[in-house]
PDB file of N, CA and C in Angstrom:
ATOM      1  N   UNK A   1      12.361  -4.651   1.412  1.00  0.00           N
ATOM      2  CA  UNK A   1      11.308  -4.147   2.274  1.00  0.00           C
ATOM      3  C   UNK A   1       9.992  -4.803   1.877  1.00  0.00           C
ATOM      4  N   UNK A   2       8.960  -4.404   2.669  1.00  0.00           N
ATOM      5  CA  UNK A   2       7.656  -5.166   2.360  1.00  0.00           C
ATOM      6  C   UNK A   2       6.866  -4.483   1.314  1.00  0.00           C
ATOM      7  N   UNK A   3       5.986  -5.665   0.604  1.00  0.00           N
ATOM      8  CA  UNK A   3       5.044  -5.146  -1.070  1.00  0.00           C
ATOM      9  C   UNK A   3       3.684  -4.868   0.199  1.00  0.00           C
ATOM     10  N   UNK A   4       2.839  -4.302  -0.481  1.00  0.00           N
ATOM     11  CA  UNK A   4       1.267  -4.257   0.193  1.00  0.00           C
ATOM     12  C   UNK A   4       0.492  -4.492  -0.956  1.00  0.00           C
ATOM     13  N   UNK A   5      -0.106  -5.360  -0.957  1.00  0.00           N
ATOM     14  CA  UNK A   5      -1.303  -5.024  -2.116  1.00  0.00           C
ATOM     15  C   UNK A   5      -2.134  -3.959  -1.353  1.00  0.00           C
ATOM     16  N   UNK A   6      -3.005  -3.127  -2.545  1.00  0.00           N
ATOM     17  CA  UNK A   6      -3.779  -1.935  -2.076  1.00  0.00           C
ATOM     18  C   UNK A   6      -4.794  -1.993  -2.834  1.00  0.00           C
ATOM     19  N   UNK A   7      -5.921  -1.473  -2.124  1.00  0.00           N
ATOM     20  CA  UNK A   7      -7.359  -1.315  -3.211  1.00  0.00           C
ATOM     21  C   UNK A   7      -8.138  -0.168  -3.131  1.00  0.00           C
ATOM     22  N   UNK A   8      -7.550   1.137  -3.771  1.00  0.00           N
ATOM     23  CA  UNK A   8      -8.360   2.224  -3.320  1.00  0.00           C
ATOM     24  C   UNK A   8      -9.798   2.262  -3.444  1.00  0.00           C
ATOM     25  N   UNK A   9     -10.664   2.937  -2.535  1.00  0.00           N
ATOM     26  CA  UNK A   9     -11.696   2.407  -3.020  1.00  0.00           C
ATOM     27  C   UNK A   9     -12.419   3.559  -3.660  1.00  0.00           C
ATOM     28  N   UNK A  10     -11.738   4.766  -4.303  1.00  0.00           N
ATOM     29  CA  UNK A  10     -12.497   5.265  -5.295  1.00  0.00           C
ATOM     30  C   UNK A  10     -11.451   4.606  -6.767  1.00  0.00           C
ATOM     31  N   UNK A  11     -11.556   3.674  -7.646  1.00  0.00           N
ATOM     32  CA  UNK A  11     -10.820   3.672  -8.654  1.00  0.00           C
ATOM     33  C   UNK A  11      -9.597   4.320  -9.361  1.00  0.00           C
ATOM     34  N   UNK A  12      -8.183   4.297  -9.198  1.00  0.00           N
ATOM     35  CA  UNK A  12      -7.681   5.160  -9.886  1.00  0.00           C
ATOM     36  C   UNK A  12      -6.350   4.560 -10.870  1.00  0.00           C
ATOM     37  N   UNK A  13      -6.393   5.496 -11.977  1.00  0.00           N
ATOM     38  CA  UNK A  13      -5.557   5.071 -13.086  1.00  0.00           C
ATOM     39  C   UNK A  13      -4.345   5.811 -13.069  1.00  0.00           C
ATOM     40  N   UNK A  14      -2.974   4.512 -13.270  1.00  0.00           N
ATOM     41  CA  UNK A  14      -1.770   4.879 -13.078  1.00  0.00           C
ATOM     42  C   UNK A  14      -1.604   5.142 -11.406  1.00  0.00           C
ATOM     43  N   UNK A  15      -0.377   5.150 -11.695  1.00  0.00           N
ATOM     44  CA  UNK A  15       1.151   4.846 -10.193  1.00  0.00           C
ATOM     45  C   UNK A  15       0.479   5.644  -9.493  1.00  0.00           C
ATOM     46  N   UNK A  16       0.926   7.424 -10.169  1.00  0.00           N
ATOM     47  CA  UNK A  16       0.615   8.171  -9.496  1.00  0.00           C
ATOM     48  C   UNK A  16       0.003   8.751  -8.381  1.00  0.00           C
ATOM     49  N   UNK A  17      -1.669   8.219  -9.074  1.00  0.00           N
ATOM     50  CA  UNK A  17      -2.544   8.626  -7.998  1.00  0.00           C
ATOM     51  C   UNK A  17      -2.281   7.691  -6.844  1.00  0.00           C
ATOM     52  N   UNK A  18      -2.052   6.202  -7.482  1.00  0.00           N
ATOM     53  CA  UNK A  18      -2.016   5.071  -5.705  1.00  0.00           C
ATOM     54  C   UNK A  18      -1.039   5.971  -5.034  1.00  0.00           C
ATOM     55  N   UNK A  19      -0.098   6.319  -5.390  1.00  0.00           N
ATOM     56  CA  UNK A  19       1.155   6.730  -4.237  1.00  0.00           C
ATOM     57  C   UNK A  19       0.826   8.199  -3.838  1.00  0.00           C
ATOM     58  N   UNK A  20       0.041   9.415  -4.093  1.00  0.00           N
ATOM     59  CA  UNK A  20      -0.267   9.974  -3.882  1.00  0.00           C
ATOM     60  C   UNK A  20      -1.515   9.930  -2.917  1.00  0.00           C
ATOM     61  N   UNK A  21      -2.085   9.105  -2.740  1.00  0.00           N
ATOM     62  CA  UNK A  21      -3.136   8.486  -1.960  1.00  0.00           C
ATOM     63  C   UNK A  21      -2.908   7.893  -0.568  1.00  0.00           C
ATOM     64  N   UNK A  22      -1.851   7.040  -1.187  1.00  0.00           N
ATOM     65  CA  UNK A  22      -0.406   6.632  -0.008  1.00  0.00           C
ATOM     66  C   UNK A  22       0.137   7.550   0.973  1.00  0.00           C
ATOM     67  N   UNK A  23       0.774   8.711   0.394  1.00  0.00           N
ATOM     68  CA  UNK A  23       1.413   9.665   1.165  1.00  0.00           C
ATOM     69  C   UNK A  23       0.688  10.444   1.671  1.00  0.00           C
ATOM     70  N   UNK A  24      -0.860  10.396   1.178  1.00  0.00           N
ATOM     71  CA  UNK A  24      -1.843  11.837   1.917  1.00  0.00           C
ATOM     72  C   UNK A  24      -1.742  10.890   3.526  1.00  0.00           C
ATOM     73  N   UNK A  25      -2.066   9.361   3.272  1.00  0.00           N
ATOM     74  CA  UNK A  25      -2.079   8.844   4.664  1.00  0.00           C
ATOM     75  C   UNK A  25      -0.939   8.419   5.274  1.00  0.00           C
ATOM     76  N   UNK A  26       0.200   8.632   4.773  1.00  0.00           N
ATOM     77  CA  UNK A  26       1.361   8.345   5.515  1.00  0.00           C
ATOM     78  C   UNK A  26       2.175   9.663   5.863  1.00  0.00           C
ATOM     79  N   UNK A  27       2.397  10.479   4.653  1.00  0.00           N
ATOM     80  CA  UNK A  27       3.479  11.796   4.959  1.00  0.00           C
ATOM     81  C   UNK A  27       3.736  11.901   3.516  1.00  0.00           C
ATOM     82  N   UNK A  28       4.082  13.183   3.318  1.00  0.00           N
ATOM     83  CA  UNK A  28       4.782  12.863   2.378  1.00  0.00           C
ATOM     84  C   UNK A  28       6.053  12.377   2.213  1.00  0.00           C
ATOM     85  N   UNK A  29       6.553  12.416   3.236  1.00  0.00           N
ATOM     86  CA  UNK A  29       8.173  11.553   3.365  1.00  0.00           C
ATOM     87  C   UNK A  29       8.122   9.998   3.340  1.00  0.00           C
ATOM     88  N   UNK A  30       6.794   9.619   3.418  1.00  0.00           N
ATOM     89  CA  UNK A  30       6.747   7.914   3.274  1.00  0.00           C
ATOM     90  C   UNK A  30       7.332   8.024   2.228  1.00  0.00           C
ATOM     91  N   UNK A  31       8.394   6.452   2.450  1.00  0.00           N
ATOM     92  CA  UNK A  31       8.849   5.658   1.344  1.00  0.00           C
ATOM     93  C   UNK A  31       8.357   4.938   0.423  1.00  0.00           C
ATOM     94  N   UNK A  32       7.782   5.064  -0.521  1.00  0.00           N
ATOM     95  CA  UNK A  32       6.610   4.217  -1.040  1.00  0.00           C
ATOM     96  C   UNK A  32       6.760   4.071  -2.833  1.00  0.00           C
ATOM     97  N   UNK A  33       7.097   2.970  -3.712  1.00  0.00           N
ATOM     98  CA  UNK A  33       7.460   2.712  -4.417  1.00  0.00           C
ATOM     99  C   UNK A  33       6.513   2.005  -5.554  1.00  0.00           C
ATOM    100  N   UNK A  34       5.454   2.171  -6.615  1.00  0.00           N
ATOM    101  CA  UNK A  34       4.789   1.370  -7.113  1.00  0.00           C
ATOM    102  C   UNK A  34       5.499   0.449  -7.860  1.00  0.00           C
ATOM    103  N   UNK A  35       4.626  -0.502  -7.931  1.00  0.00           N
ATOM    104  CA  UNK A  35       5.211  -2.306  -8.146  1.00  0.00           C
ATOM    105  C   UNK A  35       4.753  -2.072  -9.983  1.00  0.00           C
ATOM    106  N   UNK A  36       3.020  -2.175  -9.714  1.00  0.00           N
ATOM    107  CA  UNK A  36       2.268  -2.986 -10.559  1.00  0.00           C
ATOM    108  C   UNK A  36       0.786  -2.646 -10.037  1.00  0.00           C
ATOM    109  N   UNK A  37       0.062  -2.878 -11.278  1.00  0.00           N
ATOM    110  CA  UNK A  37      -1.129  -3.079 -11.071  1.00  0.00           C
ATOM    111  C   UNK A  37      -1.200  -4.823 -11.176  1.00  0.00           C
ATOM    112  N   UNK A  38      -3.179  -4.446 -10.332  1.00  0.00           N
ATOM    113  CA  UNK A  38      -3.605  -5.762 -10.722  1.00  0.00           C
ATOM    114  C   UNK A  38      -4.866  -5.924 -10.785  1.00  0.00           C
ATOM    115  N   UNK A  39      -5.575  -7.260 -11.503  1.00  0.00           N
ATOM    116  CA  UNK A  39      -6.738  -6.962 -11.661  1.00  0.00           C
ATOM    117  C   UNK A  39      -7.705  -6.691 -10.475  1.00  0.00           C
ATOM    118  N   UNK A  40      -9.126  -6.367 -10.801  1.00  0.00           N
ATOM    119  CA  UNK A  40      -9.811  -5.716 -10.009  1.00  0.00           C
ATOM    120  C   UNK A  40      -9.248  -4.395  -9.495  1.00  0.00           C
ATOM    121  N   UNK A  41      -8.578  -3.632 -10.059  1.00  0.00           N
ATOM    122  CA  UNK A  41      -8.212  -2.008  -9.438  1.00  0.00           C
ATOM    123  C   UNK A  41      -8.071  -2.022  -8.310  1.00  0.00           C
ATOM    124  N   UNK A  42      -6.751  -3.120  -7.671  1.00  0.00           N
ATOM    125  CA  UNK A  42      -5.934  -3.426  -6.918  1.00  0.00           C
ATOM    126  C   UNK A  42      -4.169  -2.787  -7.467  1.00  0.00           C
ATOM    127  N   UNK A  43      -3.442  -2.280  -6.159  1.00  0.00           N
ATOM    128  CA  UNK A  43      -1.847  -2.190  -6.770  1.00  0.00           C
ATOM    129  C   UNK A  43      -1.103  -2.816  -5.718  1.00  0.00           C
ATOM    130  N   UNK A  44      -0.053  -3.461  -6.754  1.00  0.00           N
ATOM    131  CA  UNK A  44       1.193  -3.870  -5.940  1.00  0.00           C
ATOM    132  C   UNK A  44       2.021  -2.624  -5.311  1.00  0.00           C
ATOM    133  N   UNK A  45       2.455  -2.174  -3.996  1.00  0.00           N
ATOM    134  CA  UNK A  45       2.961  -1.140  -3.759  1.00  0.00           C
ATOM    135  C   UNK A  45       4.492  -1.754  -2.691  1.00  0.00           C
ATOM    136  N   UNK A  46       5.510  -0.926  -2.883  1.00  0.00           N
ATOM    137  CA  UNK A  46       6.650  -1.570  -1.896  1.00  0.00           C
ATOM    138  C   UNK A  46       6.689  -0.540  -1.099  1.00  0.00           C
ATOM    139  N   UNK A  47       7.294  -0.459   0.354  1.00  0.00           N
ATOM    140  CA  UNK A  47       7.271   0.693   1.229  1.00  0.00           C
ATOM    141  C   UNK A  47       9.508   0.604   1.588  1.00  0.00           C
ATOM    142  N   UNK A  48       9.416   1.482   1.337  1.00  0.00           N
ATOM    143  CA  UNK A  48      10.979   1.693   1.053  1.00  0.00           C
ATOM    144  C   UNK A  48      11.753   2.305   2.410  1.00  0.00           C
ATOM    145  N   UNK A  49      13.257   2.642   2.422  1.00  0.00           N
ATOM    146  CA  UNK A  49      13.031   3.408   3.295  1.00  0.00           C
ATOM    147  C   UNK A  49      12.339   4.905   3.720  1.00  0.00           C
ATOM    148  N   UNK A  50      12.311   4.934   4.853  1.00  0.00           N
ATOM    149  CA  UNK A  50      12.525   4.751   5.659  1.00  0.00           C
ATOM    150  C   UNK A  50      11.734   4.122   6.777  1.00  0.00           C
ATOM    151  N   UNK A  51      11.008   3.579   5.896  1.00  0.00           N
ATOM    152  CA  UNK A  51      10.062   2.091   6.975  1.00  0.00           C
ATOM    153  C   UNK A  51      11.358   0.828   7.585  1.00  0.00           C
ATOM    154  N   UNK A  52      11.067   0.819   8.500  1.00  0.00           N
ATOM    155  CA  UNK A  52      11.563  -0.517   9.081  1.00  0.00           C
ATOM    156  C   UNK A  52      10.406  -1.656   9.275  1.00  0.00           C
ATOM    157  N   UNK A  53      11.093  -2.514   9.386  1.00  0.00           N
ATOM    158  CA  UNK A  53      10.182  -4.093   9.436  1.00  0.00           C
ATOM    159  C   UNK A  53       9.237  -4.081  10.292  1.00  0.00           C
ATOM    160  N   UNK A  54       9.531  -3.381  11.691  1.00  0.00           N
ATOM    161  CA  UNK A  54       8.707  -3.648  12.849  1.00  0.00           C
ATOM    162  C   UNK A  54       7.877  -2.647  12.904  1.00  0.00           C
ATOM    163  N   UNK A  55       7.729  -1.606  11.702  1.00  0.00           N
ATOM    164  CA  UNK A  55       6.742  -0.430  11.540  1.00  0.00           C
ATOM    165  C   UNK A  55       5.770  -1.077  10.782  1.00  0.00           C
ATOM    166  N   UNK A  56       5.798  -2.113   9.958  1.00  0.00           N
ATOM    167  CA  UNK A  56       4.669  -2.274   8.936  1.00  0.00           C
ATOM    168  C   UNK A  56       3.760  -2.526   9.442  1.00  0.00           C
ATOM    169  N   UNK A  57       3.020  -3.191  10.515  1.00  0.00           N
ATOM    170  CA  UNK A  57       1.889  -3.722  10.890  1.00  0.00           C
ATOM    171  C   UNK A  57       1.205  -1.736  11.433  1.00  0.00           C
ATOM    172  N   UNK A  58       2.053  -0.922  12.116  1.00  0.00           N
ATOM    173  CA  UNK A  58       1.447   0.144  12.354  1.00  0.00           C
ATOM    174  C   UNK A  58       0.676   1.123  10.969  1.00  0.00           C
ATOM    175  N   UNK A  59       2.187   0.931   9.777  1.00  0.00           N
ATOM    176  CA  UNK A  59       1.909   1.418   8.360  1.00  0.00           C
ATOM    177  C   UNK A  59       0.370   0.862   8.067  1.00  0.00           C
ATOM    178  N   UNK A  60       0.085   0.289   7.670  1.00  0.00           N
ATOM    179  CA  UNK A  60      -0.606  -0.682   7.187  1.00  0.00           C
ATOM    180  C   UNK A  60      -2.139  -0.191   8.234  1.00  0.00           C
ATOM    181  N   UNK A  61      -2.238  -0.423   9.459  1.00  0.00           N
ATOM    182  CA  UNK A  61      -3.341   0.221  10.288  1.00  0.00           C
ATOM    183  C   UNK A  61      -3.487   1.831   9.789  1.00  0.00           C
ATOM    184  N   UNK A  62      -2.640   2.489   9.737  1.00  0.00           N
ATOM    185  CA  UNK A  62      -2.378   3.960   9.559  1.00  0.00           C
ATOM    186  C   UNK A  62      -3.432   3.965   7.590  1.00  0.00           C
ATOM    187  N   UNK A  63      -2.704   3.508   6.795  1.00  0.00           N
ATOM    188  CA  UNK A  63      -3.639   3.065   5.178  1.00  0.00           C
ATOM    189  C   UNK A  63      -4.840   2.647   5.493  1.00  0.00           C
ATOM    190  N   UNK A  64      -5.459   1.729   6.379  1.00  0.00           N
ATOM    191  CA  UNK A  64      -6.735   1.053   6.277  1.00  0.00           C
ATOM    192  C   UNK A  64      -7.891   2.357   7.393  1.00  0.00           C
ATOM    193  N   UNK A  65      -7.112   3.116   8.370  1.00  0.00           N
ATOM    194  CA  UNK A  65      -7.827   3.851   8.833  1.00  0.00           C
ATOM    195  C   UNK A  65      -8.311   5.059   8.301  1.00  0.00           C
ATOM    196  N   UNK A  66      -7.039   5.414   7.259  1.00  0.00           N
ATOM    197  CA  UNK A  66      -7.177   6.914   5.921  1.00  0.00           C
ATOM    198  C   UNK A  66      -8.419   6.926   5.938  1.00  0.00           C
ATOM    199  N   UNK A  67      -9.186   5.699   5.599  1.00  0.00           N
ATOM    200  CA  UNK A  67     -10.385   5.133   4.839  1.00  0.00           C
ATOM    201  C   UNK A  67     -10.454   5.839   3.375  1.00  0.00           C
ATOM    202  N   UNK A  68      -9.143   5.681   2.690  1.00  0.00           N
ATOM    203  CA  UNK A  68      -8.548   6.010   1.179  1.00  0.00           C
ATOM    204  C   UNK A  68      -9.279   4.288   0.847  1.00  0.00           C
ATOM    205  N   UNK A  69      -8.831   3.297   1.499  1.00  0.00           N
ATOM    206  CA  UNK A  69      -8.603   2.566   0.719  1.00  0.00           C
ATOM    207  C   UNK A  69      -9.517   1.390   1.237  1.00  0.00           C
ATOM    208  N   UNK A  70     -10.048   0.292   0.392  1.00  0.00           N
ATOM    209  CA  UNK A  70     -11.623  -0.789   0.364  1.00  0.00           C
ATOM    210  C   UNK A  70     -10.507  -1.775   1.205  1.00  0.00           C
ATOM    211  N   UNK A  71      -9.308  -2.499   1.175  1.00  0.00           N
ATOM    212  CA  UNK A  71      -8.458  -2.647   1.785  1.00  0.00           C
ATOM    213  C   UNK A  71      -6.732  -3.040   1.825  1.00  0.00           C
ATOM    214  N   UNK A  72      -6.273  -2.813   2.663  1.00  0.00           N
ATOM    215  CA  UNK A  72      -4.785  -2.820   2.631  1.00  0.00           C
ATOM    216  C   UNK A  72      -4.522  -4.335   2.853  1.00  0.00           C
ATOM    217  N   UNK A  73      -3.349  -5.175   2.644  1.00  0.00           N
ATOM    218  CA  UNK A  73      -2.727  -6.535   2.969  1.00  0.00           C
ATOM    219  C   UNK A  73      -1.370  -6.232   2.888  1.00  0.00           C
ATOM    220  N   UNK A  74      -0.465  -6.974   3.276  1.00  0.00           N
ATOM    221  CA  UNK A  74       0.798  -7.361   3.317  1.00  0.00           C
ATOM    222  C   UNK A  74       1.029  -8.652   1.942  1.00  0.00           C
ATOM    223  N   UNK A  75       1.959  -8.277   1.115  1.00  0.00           N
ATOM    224  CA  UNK A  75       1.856  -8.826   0.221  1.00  0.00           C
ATOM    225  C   UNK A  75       2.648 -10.333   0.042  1.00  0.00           C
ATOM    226  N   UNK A  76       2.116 -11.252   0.010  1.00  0.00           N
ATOM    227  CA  UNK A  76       2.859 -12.735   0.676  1.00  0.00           C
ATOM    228  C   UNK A  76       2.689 -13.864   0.034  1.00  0.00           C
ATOM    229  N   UNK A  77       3.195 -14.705  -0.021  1.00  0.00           N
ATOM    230  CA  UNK A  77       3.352 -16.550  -0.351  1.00  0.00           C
ATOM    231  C   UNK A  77       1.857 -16.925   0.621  1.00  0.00           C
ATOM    232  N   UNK A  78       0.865 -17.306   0.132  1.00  0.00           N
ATOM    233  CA  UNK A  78       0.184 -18.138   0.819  1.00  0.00           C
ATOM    234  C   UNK A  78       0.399 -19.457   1.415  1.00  0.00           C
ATOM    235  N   UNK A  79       0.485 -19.783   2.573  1.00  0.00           N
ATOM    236  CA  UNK A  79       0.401 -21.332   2.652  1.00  0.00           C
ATOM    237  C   UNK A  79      -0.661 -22.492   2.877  1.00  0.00           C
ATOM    238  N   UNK A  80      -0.409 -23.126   2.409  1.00  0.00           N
ATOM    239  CA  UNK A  80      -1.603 -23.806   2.076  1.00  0.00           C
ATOM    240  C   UNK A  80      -1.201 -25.287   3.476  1.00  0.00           C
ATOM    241  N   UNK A  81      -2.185 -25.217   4.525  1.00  0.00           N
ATOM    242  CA  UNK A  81      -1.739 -26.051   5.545  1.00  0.00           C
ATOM    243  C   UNK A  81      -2.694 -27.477   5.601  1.00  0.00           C
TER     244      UNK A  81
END
């Protein structure tokens, strides 16, 4: 399934709170799995089931509108063209 990087934008330490932050704006039945941190108080997050592929772009609008978070991405290979 798909990673998101995430950047809450009040600071928070450990899994916990990101995925709890997660589910206030998704459900609590979102599927949602922490990865990793990263620098700048950014997290790697995976969305599990029961997301399907063709839900993420809605997921993802649904996180950035919470206004939980400074911002949401889809987590990816850059290409360099």
């Amino acid at each position: 399934m798909a990673a998101l990087i995430v950047k809450p934008k009040v600071p928070v330490s450990g899994s916990a709170a990101v995925l709890s932050t997660m589910r206030t704006a998704l459900g609590n039945d979102a599927g949602v799995r922490y990865v990793r941190p990263m620098a700048g108080d950014a997290h790697v997050v995976q969305l599990t089931a029961p997301a399907q592929r063709d839900q993420i772009p809605a997921l993802i609008e649904r996180l950035r509108a919470s206004g939980a978070f400074q911002y949401v991405e889809l987590d990816s290979m850059m290409k360099i063209k």
